[in-house]
Protein backbone atom coordinates (compact mmCIF):
# COMPACT_ATOMS: atom_id res chain seq x y z
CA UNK A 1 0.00 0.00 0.00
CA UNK A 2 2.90 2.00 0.85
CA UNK A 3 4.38 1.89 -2.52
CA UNK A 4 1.51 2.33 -4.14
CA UNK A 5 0.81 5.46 -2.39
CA UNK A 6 4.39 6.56 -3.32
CA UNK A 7 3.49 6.32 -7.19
CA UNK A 8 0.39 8.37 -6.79
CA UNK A 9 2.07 11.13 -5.09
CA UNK A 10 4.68 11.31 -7.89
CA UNK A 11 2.22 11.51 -10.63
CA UNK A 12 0.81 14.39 -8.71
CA UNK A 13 3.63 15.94 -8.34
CA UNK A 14 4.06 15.32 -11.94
CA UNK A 15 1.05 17.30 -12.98
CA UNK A 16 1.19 19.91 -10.90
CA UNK A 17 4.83 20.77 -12.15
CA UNK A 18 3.94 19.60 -15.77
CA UNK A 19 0.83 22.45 -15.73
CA UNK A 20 3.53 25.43 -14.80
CA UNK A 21 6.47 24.43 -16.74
CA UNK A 22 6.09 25.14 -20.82
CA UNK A 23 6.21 22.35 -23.46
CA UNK A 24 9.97 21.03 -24.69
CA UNK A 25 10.07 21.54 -28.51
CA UNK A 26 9.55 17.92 -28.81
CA UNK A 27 6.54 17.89 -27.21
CA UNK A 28 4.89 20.47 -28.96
CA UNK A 29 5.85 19.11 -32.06
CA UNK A 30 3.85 15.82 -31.07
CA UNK A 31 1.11 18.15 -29.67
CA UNK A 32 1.14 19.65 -33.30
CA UNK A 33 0.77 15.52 -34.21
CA UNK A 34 -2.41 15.22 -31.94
CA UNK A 35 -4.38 17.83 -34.34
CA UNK A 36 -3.58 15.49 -37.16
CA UNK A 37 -3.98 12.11 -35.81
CA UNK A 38 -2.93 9.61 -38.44
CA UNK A 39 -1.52 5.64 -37.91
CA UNK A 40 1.65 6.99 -38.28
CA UNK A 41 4.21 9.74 -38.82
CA UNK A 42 7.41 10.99 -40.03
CA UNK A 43 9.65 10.10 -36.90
CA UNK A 44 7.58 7.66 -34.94
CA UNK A 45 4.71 5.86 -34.41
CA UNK A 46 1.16 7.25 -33.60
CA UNK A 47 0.55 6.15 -29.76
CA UNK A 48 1.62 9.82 -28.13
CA UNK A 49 -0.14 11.20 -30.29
CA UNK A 50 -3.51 10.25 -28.99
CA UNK A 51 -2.65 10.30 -25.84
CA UNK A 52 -1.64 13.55 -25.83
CA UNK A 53 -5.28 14.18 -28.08
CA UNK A 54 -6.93 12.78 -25.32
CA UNK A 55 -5.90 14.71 -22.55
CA UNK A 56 -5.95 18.25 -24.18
CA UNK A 57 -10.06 17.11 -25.47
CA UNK A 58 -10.53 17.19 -21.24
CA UNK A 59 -8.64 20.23 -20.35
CA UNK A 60 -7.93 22.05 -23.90
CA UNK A 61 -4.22 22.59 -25.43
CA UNK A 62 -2.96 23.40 -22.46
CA UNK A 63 0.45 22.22 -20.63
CA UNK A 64 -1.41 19.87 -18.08
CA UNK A 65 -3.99 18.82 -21.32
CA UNK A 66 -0.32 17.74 -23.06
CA UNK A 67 0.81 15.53 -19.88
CA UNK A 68 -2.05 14.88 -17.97
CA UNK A 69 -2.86 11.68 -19.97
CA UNK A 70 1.29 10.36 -20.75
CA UNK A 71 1.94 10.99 -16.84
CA UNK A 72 -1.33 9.00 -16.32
CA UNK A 73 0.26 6.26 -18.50
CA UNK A 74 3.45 6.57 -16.56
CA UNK A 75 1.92 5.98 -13.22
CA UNK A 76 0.44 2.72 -14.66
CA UNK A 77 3.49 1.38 -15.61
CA UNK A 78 4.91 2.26 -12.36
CA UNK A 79 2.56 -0.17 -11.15
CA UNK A 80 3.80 -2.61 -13.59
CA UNK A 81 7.08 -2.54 -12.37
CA UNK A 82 5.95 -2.82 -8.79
CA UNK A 83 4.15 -5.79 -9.16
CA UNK A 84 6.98 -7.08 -11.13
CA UNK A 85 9.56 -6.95 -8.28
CA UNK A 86 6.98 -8.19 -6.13
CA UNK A 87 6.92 -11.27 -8.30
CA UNK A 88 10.56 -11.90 -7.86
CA UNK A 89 11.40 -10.92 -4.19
CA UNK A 90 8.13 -9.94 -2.41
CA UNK A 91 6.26 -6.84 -0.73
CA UNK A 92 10.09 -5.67 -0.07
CA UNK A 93 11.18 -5.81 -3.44
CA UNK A 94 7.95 -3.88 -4.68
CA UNK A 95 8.40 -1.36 -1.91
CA UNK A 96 12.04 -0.66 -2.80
CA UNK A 97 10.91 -0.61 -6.76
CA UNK A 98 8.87 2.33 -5.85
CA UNK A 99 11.31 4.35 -4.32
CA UNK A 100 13.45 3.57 -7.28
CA UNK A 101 10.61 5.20 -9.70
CA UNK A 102 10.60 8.03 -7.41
CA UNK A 103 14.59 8.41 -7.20
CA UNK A 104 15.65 7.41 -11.00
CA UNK A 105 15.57 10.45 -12.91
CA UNK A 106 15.06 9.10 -16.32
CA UNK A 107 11.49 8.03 -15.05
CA UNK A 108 10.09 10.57 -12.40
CA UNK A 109 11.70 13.82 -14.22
CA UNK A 110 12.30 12.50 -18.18
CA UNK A 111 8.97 11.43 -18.01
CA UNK A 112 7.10 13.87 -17.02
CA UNK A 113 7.39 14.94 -20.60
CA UNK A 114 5.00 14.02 -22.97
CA UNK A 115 6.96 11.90 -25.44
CA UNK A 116 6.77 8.42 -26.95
CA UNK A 117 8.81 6.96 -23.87
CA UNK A 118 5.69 7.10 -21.86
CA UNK A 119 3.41 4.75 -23.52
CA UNK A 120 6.63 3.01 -24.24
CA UNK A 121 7.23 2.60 -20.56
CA UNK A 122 3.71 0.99 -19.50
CA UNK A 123 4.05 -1.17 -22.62
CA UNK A 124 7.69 -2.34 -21.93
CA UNK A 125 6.04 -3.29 -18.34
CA UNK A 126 3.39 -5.31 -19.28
CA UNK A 127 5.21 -7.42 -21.93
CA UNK A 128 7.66 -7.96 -19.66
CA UNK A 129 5.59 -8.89 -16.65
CA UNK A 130 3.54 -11.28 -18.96
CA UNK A 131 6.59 -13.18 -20.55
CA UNK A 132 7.67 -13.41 -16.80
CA UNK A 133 4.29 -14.98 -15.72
CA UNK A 134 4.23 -17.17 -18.97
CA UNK A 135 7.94 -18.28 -17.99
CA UNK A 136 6.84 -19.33 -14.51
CA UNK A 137 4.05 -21.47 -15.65
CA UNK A 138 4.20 -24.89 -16.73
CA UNK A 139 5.43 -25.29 -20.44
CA UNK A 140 2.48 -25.77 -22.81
CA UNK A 141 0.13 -25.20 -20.00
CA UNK A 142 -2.97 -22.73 -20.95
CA UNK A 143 -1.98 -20.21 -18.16
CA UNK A 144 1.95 -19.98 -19.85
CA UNK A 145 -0.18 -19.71 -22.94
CA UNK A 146 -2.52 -16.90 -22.44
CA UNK A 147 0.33 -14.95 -20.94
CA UNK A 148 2.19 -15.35 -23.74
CA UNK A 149 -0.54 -14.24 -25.86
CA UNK A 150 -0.77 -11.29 -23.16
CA UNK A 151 3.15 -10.46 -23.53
CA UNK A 152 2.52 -10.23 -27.69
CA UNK A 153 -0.30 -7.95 -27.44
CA UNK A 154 1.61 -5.39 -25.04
CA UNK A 155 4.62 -5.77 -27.32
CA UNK A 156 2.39 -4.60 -29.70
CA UNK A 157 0.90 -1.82 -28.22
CA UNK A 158 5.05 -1.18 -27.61
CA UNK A 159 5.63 -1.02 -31.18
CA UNK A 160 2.96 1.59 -31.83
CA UNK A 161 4.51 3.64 -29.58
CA UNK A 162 7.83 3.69 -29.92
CA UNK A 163 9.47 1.25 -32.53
CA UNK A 164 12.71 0.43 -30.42
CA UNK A 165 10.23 -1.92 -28.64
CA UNK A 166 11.48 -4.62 -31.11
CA UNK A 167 14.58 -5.00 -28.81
CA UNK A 168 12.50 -6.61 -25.91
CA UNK A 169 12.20 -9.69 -28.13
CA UNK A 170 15.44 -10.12 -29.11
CA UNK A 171 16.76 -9.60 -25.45
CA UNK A 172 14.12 -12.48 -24.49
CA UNK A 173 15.44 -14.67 -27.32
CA UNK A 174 18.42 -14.33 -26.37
CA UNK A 175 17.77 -15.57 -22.96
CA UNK A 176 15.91 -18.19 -23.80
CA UNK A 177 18.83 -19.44 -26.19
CA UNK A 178 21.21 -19.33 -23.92
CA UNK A 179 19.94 -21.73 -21.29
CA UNK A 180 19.50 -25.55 -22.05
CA UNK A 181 16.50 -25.57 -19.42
CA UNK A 182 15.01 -22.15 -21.09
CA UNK A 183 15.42 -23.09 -24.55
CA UNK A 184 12.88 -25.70 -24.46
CA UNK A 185 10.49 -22.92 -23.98
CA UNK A 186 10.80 -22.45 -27.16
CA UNK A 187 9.32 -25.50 -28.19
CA UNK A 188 5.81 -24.54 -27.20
CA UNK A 189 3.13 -21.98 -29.45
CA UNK A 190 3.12 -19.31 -27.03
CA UNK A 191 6.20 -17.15 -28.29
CA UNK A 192 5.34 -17.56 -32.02
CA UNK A 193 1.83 -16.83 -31.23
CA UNK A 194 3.09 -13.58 -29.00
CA UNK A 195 5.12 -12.15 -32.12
CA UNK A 196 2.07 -13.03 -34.69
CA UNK A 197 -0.34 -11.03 -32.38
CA UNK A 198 2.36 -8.35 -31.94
CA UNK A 199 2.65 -8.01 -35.39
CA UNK A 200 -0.86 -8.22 -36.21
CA UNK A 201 -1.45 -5.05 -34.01
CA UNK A 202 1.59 -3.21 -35.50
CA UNK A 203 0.89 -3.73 -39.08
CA UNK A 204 -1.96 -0.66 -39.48
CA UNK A 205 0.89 1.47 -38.35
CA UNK A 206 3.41 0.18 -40.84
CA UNK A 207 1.17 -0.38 -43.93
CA UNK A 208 -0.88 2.97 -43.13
CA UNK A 209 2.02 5.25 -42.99
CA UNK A 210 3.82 6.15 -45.87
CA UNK A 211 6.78 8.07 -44.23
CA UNK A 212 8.51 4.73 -42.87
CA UNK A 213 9.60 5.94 -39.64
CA UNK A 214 11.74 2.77 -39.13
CA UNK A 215 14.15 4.22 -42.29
CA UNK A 216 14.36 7.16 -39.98
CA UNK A 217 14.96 5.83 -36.75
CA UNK A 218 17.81 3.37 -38.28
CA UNK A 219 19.23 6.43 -39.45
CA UNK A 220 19.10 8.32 -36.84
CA UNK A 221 20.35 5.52 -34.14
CA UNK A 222 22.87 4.22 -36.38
CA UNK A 223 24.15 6.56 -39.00
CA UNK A 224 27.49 7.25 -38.97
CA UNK A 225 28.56 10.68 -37.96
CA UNK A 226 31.75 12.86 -38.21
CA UNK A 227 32.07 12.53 -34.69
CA UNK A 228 35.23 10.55 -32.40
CA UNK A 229 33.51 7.57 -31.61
CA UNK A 230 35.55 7.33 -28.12
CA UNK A 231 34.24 10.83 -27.16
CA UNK A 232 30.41 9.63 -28.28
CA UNK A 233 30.51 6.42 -25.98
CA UNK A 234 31.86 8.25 -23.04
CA UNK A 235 29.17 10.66 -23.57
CA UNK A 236 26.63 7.67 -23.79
CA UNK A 237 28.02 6.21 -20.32
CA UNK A 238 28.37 10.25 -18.66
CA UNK A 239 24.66 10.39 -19.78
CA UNK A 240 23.68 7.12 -18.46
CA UNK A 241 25.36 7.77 -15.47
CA UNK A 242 23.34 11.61 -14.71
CA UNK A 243 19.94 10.56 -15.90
CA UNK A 244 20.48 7.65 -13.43
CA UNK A 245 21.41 9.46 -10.75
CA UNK A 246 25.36 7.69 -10.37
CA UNK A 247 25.61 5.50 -7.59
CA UNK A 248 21.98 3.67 -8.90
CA UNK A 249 23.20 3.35 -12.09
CA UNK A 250 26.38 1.13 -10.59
CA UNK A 251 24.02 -0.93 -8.56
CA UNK A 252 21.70 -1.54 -11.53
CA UNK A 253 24.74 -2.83 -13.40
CA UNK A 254 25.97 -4.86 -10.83
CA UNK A 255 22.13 -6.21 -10.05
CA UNK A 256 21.97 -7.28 -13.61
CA UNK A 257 25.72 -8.98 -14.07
CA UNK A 258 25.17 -11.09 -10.65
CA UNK A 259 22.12 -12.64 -12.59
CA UNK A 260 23.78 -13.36 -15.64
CA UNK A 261 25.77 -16.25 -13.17
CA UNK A 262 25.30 -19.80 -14.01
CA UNK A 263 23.27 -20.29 -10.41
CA UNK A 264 21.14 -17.25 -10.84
CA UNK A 265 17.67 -18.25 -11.55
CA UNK A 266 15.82 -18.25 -14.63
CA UNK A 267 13.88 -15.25 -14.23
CA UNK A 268 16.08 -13.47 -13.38
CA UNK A 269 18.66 -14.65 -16.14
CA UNK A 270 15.86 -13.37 -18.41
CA UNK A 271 15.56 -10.09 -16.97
CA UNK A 272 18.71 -9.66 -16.82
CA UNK A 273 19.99 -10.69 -20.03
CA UNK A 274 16.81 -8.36 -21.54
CA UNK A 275 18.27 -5.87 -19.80
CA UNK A 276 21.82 -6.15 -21.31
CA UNK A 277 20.77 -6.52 -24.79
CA UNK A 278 19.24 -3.40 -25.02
CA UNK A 279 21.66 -1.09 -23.27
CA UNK A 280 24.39 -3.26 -25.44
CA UNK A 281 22.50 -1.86 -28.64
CA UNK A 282 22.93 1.71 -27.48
CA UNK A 283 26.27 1.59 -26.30
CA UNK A 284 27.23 -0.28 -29.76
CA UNK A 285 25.21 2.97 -31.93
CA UNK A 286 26.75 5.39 -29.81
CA UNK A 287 30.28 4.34 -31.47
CA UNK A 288 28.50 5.34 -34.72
CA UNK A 289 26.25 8.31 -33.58
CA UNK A 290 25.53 10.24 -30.78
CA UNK A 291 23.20 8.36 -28.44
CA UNK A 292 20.28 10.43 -26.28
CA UNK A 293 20.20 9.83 -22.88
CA UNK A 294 17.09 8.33 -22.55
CA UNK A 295 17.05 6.29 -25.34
CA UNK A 296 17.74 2.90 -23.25
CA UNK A 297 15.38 3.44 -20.67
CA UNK A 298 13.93 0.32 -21.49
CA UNK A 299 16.95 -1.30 -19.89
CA UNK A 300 16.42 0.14 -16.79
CA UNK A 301 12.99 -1.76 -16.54
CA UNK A 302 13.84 -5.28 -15.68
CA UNK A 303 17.14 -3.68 -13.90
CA UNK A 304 15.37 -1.83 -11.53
CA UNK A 305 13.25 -4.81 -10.88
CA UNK A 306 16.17 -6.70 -10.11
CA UNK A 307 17.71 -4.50 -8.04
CA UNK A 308 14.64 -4.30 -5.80
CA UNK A 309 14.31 -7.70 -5.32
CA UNK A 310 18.12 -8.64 -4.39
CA UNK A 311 18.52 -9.91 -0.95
CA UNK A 312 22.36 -9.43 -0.75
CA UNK A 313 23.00 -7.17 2.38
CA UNK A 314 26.38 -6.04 0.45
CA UNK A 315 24.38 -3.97 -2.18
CA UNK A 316 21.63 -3.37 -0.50
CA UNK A 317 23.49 -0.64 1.87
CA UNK A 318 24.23 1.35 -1.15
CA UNK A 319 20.17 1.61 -2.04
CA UNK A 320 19.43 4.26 0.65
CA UNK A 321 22.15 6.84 -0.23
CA UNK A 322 21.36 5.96 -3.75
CA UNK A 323 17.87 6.22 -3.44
CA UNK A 324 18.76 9.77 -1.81
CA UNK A 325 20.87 11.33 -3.96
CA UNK A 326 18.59 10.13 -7.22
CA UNK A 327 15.36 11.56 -5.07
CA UNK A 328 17.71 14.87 -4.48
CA UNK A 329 18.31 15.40 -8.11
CA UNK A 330 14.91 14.59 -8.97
CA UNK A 331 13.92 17.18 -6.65
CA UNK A 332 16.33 20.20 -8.33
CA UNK A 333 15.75 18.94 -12.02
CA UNK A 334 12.08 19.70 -11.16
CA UNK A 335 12.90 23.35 -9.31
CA UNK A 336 15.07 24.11 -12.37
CA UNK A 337 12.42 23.31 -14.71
CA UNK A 338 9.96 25.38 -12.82
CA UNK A 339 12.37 28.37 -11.89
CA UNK A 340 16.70 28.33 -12.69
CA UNK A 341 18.79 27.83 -9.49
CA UNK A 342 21.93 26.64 -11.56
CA UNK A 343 24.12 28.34 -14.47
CA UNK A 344 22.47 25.55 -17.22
CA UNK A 345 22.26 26.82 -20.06
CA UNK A 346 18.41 27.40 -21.34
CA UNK A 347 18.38 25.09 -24.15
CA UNK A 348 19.32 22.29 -21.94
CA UNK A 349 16.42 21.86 -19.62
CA UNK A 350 14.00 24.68 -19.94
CA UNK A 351 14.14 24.54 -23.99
CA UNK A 352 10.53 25.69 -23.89
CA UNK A 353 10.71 28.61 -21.37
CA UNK A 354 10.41 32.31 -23.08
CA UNK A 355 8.48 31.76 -26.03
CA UNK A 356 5.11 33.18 -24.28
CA UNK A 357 7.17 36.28 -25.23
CA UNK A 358 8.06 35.58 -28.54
CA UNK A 359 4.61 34.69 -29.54
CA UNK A 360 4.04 38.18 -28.37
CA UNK A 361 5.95 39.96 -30.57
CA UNK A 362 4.49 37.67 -33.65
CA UNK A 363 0.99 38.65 -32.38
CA UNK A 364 1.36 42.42 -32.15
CA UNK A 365 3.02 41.95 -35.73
CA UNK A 366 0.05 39.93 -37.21
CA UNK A 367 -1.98 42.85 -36.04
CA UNK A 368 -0.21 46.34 -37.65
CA UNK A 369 0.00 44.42 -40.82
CA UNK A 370 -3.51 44.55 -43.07
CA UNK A 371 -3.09 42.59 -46.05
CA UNK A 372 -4.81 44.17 -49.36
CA UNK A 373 -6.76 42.65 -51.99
CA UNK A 374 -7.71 39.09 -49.80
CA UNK A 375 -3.98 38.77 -49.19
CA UNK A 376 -2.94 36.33 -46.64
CA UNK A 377 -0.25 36.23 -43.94
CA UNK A 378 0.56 33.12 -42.80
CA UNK A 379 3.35 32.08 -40.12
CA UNK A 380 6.56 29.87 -39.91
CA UNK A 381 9.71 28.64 -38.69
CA UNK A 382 12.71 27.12 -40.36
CA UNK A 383 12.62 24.37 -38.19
CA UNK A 384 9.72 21.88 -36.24
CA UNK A 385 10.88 23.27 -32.96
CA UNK A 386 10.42 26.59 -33.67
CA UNK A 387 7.36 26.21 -35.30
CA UNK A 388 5.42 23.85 -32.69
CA UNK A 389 6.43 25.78 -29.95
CA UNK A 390 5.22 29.29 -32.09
CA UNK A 391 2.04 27.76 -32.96
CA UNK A 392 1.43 26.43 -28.91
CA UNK A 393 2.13 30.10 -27.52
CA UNK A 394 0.03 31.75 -29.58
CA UNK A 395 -3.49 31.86 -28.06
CA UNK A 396 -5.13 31.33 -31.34
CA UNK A 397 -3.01 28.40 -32.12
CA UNK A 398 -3.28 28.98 -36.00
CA UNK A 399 -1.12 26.75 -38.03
CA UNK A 400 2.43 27.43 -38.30
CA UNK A 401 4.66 26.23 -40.99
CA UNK A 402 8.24 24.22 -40.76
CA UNK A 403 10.08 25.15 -43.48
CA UNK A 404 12.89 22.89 -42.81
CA UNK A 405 15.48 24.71 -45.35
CA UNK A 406 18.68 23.49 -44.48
CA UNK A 407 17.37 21.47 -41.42
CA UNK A 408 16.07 17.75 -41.41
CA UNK A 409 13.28 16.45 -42.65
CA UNK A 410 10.20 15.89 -40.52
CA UNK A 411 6.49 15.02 -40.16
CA UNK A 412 6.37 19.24 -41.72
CA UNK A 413 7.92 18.18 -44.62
CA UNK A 414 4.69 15.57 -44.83
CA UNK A 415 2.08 17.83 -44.09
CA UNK A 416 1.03 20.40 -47.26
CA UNK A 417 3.30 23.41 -46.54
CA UNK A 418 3.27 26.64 -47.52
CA UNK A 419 3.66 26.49 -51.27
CA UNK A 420 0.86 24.25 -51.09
CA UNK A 421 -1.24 26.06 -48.98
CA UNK A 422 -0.54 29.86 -49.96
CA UNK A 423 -1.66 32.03 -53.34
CA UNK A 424 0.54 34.18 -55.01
CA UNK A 425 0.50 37.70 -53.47
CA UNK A 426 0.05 36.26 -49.94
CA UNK A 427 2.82 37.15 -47.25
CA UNK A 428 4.91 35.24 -44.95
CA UNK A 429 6.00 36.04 -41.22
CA UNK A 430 9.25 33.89 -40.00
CA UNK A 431 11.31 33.59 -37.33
CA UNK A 432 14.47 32.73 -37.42
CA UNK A 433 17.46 32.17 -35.14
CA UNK A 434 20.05 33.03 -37.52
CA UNK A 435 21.89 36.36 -36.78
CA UNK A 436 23.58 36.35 -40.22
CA UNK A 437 22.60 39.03 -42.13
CA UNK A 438 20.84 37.67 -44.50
CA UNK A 439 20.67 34.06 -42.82
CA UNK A 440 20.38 31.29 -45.07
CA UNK A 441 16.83 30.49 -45.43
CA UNK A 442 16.04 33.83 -46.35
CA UNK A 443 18.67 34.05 -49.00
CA UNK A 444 17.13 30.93 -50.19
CA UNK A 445 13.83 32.89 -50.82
CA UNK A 446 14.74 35.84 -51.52
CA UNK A 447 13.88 35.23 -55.20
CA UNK A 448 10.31 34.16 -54.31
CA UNK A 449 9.25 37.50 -52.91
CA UNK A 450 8.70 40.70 -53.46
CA UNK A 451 9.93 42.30 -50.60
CA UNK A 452 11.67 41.04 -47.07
CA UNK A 453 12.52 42.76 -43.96
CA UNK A 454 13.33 42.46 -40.55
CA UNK A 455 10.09 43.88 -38.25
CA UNK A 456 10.95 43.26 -34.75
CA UNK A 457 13.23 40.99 -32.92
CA UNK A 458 13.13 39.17 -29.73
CA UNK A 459 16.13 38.16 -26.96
CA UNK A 460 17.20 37.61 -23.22
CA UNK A 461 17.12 40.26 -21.00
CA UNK A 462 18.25 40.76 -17.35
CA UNK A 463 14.35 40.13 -16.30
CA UNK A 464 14.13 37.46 -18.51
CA UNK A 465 17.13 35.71 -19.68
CA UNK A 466 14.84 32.74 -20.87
CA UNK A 467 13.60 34.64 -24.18
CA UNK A 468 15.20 32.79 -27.51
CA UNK A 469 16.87 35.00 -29.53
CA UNK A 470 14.54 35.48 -33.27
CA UNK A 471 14.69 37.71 -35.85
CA UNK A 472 11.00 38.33 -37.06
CA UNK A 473 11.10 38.67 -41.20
CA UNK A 474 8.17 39.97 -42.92
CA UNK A 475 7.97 38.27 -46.28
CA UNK A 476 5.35 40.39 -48.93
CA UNK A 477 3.95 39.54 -51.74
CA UNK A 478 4.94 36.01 -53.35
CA UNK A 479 5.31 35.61 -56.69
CA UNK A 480 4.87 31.66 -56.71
CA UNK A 481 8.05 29.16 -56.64
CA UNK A 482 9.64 27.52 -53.83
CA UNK A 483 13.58 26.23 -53.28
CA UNK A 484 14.48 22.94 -54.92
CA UNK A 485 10.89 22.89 -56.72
């Protein structure tokens, strides 16, 4: 009951700091997704999406409408990994889960951001804590059966959220090879059945979306960069290490390599071996690309659950200063989010602080300017950040184009954009970050329109140091044409 009333109190938390703090770029940009829903899109799969569509239909596009429904998510798979650790070492081991939740910061402060970890998270739980039930039934039996069936459809549901899902399998297969008494598991239906069903829920999402976000995702996880791949892996473990909270992440490792032992038992081999194949996968990308922080959290699922439920006195002194420095940096990566206490710079933790200001200079410019002759002004950004978290500021929440010159391509470059959407004669408000003079998107169309200048500009100052710096460009009177068309 305990831990249970632990989890609630951090998804409250979680709400009432997710309704004050703005949106991250990223999450406006899925916000932006939620007013298109589709079964798909450019970078991932649909499932934040409507989530995110769901909670801002209760309390409108607001902050708290964006999270309310992802943190709700997040508290159920909390749960998830409670009862898991219960199922290995007891009401201990789901007591000390909890306070893990609460302490880790990659899942009480990463997610109380609305991204495609969330789903990901409750997913990654129940498939999980179904293969682990299905494991510790009898083989062939109807129980082992329907949780195997159970473990496919939340694998699934994992896929349509967040497409690195597909690594839970493999870690499981792997396990299962590796063990003569494990691999006869794989004589029964149940784990061909769980990947048909999986796939069988998956497939709208694949077939239905044209933009193939697994060709993205490959390249973004594992194209080679420019970068020293020595410097990227260090940055992958210094990563792993802060969003962990240190001396946790050392006990998680060392929970998970005293199950890989011959004598350690076969749930916990599984968990453990799980747990290894997906960090392995990051830690072999990051040698090619640079690796996000969070982008193994599923790791840490059947590691924390191991952790909790390890009996060995040795480790288990470490938990409570762990536990308390991971809670204590929980604790000022929420304060900084809500109000700066350190020297960080902006764009590294309060990415979407500021732009209530920006969106006021854009609105004050919309108004002095009174197109002629059923002009139009419409509104963009050169990038998807800039434009999501444009179009979320302004109160009217009109449309705001990506025009993505010179930066990647992204579920913008699906969408109709401006040449699609605009007549000739119509203007064009953007803001830029570029302090060139001209910068390079607007050299780029400069032969497009009639006219261009700079109308305002917006930037830190001593009261508010958060403010991006933009150049707002006034674009008149296109003549038709677009780059590269």
């Amino acid at each position: 009951m305990i831990a249970v009333c632990l989890l609630v109190g951090l998804a409250i938390v979680q709400w009432v700091v997710g309704s004050r703090i703005p949106l991250d770029p990223d999450e406006s940009y899925y916000w932006e997704w939620s007013r298109h829903l589709a079964l798909g899109y450019y970078d991932h799969p649909p499932a934040i999406a409507y989530l995110i569509r769901a909670g801002t239909t209760i309390f409108g596009p607001t902050t708290l409408g964006v999270r309310f429904v992802p943190v709700l998510v997040n508290f159920g798979g909390g749960l998830i990994l409670l009862l898991l650790a219960r199922r290995l070492g007891g009401a201990r081991a789901g007591l000390d889960a909890a306070l893990l939740v609460l302490s880790l910061p990659i899942l009480a402060a990463w997610l109380l951001l609305a991204t495609p970890d969330c789903p990901l998270f409750l997913t990654s739980g129940l498939a999980l804590y179904a293969a682990v039930r299905a494991l510790d039934a009898p083989p062939g039996s109807r129980p082992a059966l329907g949780w195997w069936l159970g473990s496919g459809a939340a694998l699934g549901l994992g896929l349509v959220s967040k497409l690195l899902a597909v690594i839970l399998p493999l870690g499981i297969l792997l396990a299962l090879l590796s063990r003569p008494n494990l691999r006869r598991r794989l004589a029964e239906p149940g784990p061909y059945l769980a990947v048909l069903l999986a796939t069988l829920i998956a497939l709208p999402t694949v077939v239905g979306n044209p933009s193939a976000p697994w060709a993205f995702q490959l390249r973004h996880g594992f194209g080679a960069s420019s970068g020293s791949p020595l410097l990227q892996e260090l940055d992958f473990l210094a990563g792993q290490l802060g969003i962990t909270g240190g001396i946790l992440f050392v006990l998680l490792a060392t929970a998970v390599v005293r199950s890989l032992r011959p004598s350690a038992e076969p749930l916990r081999f599984v968990l453990a071996v799980t747990a290894l194949t997906t960090f392995a996968v990051f830690a072999v990308s990051s040698l090619r690309h640079r690796v996000e922080a969070n982008w193994p959290l599923p790791a840490y699922l059947p590691a924390v659950a191991l952790l909790a439920s390890s009996g060995d006195p040795r480790w288990r002194r470490w938990l409570r200063p762990g536990v308390a420095l991971g809670s204590a940096m929980v604790a000022l990566a929420y304060l900084e989010m809500v109000t700066p206490v350190l020297p960080f710079p902006e764009e590294l933790i309060r990415r979407g602080h500021g732009w209530d200001d920006v969106a006021h200079h854009v609105s004050v410019v919309r108004e002095l300017i009174s197109p002629a002759n059923g002009r139009r002004t419409w509104l963009a950004g050169n990038t998807y950040q800039d434009a999501s978290r444009l179009d979320f500021a302004l109160s009217d929440h009109p449309g705001v184009f990506a025009l993505n010159l010179g930066s990647r391509q992204n579920q913008y470059s699906v969408w109709p954009g401006f040449p699609e959407m605009a007549h000739a004669g119509d203007d064009l408000i953007v803001i830029l970050s570029n302090r060139r003079d001209p910068p390079g998107p607007i050299s780029d169309l400069h032969p497009y329109f009639a006219r261009m200048r700079v109308v305002d500009s917006t930037g830190p100052t001593t009261e508010r140091p958060e403010v991006p710096p933009r150049r707002i460009w006034l674009l008149e009177d296109w003549r038709g044409g677009w780059p590269g068309r």
